[in-house]
Protein backbone atom coordinates (compact mmCIF):
# COMPACT_ATOMS: atom_id res chain seq x y z
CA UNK A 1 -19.60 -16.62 -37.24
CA UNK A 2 -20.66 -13.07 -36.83
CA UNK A 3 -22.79 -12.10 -33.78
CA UNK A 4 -22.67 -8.59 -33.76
CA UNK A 5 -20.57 -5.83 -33.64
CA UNK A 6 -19.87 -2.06 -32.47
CA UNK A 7 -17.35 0.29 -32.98
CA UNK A 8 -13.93 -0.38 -30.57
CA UNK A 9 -14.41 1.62 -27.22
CA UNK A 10 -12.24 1.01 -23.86
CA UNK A 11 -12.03 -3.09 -22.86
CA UNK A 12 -12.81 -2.81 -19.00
CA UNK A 13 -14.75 -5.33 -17.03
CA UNK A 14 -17.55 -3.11 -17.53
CA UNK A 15 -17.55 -3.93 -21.63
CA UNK A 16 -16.92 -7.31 -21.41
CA UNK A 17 -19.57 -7.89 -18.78
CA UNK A 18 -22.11 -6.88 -21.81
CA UNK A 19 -20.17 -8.95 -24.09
CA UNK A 20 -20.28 -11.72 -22.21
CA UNK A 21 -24.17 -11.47 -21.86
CA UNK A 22 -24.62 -11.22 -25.24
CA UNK A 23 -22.53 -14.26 -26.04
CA UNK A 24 -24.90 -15.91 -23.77
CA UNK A 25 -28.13 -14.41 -25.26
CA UNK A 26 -26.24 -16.02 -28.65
CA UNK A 27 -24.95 -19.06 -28.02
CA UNK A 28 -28.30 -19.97 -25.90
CA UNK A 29 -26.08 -20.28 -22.59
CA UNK A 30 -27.56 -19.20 -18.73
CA UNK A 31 -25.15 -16.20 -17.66
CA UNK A 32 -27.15 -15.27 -14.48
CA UNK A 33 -24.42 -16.96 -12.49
CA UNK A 34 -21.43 -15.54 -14.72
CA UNK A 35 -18.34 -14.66 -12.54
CA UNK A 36 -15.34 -12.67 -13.77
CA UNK A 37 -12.23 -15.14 -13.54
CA UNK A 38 -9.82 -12.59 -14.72
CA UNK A 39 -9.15 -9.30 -17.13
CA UNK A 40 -5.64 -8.84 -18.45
CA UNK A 41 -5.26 -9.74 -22.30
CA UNK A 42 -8.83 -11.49 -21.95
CA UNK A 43 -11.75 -11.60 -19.66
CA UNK A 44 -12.33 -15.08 -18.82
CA UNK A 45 -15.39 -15.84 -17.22
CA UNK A 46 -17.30 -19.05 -15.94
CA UNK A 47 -20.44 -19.96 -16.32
CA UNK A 48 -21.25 -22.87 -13.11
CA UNK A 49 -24.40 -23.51 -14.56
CA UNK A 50 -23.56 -24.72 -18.03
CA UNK A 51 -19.82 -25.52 -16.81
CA UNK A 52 -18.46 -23.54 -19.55
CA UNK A 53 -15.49 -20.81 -19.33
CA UNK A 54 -16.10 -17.96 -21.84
CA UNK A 55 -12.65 -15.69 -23.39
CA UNK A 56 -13.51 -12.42 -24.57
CA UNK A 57 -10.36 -10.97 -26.43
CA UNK A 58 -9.76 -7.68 -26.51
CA UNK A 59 -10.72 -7.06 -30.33
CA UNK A 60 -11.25 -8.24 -34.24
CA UNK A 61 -7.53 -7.89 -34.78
CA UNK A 62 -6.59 -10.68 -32.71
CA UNK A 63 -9.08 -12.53 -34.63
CA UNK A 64 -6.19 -14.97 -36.15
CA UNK A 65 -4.86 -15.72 -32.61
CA UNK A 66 -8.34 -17.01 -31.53
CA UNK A 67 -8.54 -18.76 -34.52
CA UNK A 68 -4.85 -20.52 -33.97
CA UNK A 69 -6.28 -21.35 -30.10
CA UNK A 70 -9.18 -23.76 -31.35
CA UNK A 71 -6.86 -25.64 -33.91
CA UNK A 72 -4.03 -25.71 -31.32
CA UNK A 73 -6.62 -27.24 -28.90
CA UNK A 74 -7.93 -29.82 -31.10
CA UNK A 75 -4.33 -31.01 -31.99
CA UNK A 76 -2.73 -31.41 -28.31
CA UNK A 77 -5.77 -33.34 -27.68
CA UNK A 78 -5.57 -35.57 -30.66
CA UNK A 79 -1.72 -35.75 -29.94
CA UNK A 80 -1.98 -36.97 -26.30
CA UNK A 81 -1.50 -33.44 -24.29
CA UNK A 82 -4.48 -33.24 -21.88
CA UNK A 83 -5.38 -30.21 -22.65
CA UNK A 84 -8.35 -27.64 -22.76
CA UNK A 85 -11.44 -28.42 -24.99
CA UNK A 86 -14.07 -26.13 -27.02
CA UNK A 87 -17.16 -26.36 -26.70
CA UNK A 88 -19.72 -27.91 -29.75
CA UNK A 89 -20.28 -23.86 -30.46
CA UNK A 90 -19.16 -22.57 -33.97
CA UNK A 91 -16.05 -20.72 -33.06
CA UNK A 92 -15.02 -17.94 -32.90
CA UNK A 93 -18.05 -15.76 -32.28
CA UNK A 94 -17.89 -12.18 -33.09
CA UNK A 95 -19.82 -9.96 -29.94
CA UNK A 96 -19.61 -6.52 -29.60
CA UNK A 97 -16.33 -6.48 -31.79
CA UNK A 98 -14.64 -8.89 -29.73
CA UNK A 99 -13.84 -12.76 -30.95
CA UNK A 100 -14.94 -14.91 -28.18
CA UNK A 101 -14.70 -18.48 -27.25
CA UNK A 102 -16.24 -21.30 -25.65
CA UNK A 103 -14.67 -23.74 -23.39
CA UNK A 104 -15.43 -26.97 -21.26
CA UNK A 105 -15.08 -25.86 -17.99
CA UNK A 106 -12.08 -28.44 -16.33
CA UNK A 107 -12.62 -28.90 -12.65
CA UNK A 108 -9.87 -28.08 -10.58
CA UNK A 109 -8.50 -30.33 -7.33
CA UNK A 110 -7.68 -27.05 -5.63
CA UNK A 111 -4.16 -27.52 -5.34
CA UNK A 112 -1.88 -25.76 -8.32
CA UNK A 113 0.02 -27.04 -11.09
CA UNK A 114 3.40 -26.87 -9.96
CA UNK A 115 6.76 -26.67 -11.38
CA UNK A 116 7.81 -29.83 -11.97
CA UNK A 117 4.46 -30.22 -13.86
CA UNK A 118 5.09 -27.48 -16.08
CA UNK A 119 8.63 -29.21 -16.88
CA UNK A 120 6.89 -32.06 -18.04
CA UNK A 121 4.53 -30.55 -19.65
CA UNK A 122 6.90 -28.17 -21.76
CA UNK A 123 9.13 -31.07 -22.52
CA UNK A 124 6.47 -33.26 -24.08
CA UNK A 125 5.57 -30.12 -25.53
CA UNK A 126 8.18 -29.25 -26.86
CA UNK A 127 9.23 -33.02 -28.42
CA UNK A 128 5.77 -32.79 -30.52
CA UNK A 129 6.31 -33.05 -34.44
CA UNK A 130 4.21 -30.31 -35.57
CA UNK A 131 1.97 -30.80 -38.51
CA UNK A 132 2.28 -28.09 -41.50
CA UNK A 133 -1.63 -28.13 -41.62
CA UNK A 134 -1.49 -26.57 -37.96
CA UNK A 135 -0.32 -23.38 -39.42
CA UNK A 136 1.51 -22.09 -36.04
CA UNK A 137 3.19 -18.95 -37.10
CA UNK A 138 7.14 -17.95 -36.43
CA UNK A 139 7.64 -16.58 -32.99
CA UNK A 140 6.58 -13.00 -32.21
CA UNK A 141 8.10 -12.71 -29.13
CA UNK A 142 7.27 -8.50 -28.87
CA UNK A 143 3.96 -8.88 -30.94
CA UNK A 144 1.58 -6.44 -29.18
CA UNK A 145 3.69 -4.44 -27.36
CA UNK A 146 3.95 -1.54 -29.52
CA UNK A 147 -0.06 -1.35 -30.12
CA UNK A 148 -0.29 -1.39 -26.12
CA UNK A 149 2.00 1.16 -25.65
CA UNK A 150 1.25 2.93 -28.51
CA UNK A 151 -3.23 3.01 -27.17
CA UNK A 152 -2.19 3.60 -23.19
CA UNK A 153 -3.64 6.76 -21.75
CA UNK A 154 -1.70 6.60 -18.77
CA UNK A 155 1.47 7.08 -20.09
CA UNK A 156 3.21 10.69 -20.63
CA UNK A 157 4.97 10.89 -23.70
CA UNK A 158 8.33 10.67 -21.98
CA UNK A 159 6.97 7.05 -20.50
CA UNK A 160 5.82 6.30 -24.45
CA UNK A 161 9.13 7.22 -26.04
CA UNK A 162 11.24 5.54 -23.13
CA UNK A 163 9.09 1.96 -23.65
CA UNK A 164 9.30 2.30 -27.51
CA UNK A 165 12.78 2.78 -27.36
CA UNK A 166 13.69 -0.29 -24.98
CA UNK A 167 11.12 -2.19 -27.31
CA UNK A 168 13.23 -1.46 -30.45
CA UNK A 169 16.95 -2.29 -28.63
CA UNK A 170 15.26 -5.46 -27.25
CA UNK A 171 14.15 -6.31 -31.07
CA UNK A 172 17.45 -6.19 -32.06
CA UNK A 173 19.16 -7.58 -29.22
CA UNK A 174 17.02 -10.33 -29.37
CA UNK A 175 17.49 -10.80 -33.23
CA UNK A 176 21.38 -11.16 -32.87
CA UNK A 177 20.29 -14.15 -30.07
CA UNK A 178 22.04 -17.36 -31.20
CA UNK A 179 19.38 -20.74 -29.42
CA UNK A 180 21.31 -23.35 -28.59
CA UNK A 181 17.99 -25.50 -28.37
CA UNK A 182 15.96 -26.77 -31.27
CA UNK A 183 12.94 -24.82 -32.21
CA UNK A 184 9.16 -26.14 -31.82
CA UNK A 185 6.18 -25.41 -31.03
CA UNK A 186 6.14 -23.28 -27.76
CA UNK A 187 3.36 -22.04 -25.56
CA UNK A 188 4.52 -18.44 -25.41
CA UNK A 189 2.91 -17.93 -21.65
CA UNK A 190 4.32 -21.15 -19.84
CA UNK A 191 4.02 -20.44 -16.56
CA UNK A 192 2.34 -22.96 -13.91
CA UNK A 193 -0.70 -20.84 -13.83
CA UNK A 194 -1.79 -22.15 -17.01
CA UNK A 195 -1.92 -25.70 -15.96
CA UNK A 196 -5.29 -27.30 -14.43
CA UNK A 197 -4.54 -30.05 -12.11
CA UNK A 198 -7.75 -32.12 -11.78
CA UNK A 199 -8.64 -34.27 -8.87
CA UNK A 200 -7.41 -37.65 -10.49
CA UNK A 201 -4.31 -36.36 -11.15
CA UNK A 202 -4.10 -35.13 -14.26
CA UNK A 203 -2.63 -31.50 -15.31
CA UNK A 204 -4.59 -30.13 -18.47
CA UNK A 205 -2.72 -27.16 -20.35
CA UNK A 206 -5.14 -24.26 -21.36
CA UNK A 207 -4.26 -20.85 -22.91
CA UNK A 208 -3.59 -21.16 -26.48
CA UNK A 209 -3.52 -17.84 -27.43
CA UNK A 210 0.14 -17.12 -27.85
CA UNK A 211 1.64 -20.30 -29.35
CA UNK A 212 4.03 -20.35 -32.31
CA UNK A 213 7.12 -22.08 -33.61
CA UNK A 214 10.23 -20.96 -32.47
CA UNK A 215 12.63 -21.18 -29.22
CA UNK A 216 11.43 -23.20 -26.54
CA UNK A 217 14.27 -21.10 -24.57
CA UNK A 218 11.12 -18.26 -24.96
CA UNK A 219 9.30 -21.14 -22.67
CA UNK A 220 11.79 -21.56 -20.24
CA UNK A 221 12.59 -17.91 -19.82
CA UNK A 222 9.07 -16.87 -18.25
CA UNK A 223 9.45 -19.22 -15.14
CA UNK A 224 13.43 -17.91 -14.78
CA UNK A 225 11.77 -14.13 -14.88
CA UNK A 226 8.96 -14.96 -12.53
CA UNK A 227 11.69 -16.90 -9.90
CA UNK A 228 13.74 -13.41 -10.43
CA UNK A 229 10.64 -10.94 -9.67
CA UNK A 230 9.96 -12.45 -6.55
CA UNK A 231 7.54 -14.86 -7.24
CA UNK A 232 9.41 -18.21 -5.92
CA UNK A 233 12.48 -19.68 -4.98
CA UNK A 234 15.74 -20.60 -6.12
CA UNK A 235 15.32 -24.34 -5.17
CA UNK A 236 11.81 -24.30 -6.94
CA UNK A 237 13.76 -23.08 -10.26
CA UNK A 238 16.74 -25.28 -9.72
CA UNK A 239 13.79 -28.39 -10.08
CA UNK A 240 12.42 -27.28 -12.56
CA UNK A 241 15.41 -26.76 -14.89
CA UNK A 242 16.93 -30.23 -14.00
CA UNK A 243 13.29 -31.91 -14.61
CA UNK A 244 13.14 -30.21 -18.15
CA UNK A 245 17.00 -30.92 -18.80
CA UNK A 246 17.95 -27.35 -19.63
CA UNK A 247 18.97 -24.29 -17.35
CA UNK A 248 18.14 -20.98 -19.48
CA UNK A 249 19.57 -19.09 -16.48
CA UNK A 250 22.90 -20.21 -17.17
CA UNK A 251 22.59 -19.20 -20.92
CA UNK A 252 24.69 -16.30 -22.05
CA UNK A 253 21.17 -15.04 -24.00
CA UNK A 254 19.08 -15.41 -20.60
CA UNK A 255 19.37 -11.44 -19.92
CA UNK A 256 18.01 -10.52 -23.45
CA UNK A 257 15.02 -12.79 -22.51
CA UNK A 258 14.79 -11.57 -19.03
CA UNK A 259 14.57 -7.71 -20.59
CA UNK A 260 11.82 -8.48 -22.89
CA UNK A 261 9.82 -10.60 -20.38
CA UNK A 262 10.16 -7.30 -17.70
CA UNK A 263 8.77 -5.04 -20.75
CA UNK A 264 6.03 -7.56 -21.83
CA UNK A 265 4.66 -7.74 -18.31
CA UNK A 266 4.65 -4.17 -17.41
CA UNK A 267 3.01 -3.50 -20.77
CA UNK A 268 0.80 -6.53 -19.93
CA UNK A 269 -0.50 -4.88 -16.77
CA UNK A 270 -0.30 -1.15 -18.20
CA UNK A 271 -3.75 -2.12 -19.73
CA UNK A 272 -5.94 -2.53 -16.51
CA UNK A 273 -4.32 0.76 -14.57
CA UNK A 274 -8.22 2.08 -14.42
CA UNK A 275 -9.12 -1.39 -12.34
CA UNK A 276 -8.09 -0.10 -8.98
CA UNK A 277 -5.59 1.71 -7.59
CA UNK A 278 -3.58 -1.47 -6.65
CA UNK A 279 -3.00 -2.44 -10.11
CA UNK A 280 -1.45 1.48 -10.64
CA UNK A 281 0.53 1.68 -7.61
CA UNK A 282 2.36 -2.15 -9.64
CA UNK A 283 2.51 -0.20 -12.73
CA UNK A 284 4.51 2.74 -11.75
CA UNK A 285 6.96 0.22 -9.33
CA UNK A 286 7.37 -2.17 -12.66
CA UNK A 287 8.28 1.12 -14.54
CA UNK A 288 10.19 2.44 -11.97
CA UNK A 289 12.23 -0.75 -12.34
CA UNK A 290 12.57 -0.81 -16.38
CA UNK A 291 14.36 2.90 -15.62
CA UNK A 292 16.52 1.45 -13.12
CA UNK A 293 17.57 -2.00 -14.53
CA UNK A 294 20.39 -3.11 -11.26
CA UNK A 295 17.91 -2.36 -8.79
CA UNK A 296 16.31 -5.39 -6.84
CA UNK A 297 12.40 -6.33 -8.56
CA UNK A 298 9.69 -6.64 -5.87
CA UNK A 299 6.83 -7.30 -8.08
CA UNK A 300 3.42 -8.34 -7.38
CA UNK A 301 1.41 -10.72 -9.15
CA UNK A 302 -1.45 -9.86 -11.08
C-alpha cells in the first residue's frame, strides 16, 4: 500500500520523526506520545497510547526485507515460536519513501532476555522445517555493507577503499567456509537483545528483518563476537554454547565469522556518526581496530 513518497534524502531521527507522523496521520494512529526507541538500520518507535511499535526502514529498496518480516512473523507464530505480531494494518506502508510497519506492542517484565534464552530460542529455531511458500532467501551474510560504505560521508577515500577491500577478502574467505552444522532458517541478528521477556515468563522473538536460510553457525557467531568485544563473560558464553549443544568458538571457521561480524557492526554504526559525538568517538575506535586486527576490542554498545 502506497502512502506517499519523496525523493531519498539523509535517514536521521529528524526524517523519521516526520515519517513516523505521517504513518500516524495514515494509519489513523495517536502519535502525540511517540518516543524514539532506537535509530540504527530502523527507527523504531512506540506509540503508549495505541500500544503499537512503529519500524521505519531506511528506504524502498529494502522493500523485500519488510515484506519477508510480516510472513516470517505470521509463520513462527503459527509454528509455536512466541514471537512478535503485526498489527490488522495493510502492510507494508510506503511514507516518505520509507516501508514501514506496524507492530503489537509486547510488554516487557523489565528484566532481559538472557543467554540461555536465546539458546533455546535459536535451537527451536533452528529445528523448524521451513515451508517453500515462506520464500526465505539464501544467506547474505555481507548484504548491505557495500551500499553503506559505498553512501557514508564520513569516510575518506582511504577509509572507503580499506573497508571495500576487507569486504571483498571476507566474501571469499567466507565462501571457501566448510559448516559443519545443517542449514535452516536463521535469524541473522541473534543476539539477546532481540528477545522480549514478558512478565509471565515468556520470551517473544522480534526483529525479522534479516532472516534467511543458511548456517545457523551465522547465529551462533554474533553472541561469540559480542562475548569477544567486551560485552560479557566467558562463563556467560560457555552456557550458552552447552545449552544450544554447539561451541562456534571452537570451530576452525569461527575467525572468518568473527571478521565479518567486526566489519558489519562498524559499518552498522558508521550510519548514525551525525547523532552525537559519542557514537563518532565508537566509530573511529571500531575502525581503529579493523586496521589493527591483534589488538584487544573495547567496544561500546550502541
Amino acid at each position: 500500500m502506497t502512502v506517499s513518497q519523496t525523493p531519498s534524502i539523509p535517514f536521521s531521527s529528524v526524517e523519521a520523526l516526520a515519517t513516523l507522523l505521517e504513518t500516524c496521520e495514515a494509519a489513523g494512529l495517536a502519535g502525540q506520545d511517540a518516543r524514539l526507541l532506537r535509530l540504527g538500520e530502523n527507527a523504531l518507535f512506540v506509540l503508549p497510547a495505541e500500544q503499537v511499535v512503529v519500524r521505519i526502514a531506511r528506504s524502498v529498496e529494502v522493500l523485500d526485507d519488510v515484506r519477508k518480516e510480516v510472513a516470517v512473523s505470521a509463520w513462527l507464530n503459527e509454528s509455536g515460536i512466541p514471537a512478535a505480531r503485526t498489527t490488522a494494518h495493510e502492510q507494508p506502508l510506503i511514507v516518505r519513501g520509507h516501508p514501514v510497519t506496524l507492530w503489537h506492542l509486547i510488554p516487557g517484565s523489565g528484566s532481559p532476555a538472557t543467554l540461555d534464552d536465546l539458546a533455546g530460542v535459536l535451537r527451536e529455531l533452528h529445528g523448524l522445517a521451513v515451508p517453500a511458500d515462506l520464500g526465505l532467501p539464501a544467506m547474505n551474510i555481507l548484504s548491505r555493507v557495500s551500499e553503506r560504505i559505498n553512501a557514508a560521508a564520513v569516510l575518506t577515500e582511504e577509509d572507503r577503499d580499506f573497508l571495500l577491500t576487507r569486504r571483498r577478502e571476507l566474501q571469499t574467505a567466507y565462501d571457501a567456509l566448510a559448516f559443519p552444522l545443517t542449514p535452516c532458517a536463521v535469524h541473522g541478528d541473534a543476539h539477546n537483545e532481540n528477545l522480549i521477556k514478558t512478565a509471565d515468563g515468556s520470551v517473544l522473538l522480534i526483529d525479522f528483518e534479516r532472516f534467511a536460510f543458511g548456517p545457523p553457525e551465522t547465529d551462533l557467531a554474533v553472541t561469540a563476537i559480542e562475548h569477544s568485544v567486551g560485552w560479557g563473560t566467558r562463563a556467560e558464553y560457555d552456557r550458552f554454547a552447552e545449552r544450544y549443544g554447539f561451541d562456534v568458538l571452537a570451530w576452525e571457521g569461527y575467525p572468518v565469522l568473527r571478521d565479518i561480524n567486526e566489519l558489519k557492526m562498524t559499518t552498522w554504526l558508521m550510519q548514525n556518526v551525525s547523532e552525537n559525538e559519542a557514537i563518532a568517538q565508537e566509530f573511529r575506535n571500531r575502525m581503529h581496530s579493523l586496521r589493527n586486527p591483534d589488538m584487544p576490542r573495547r567496544w561500546r554498545a550502541f
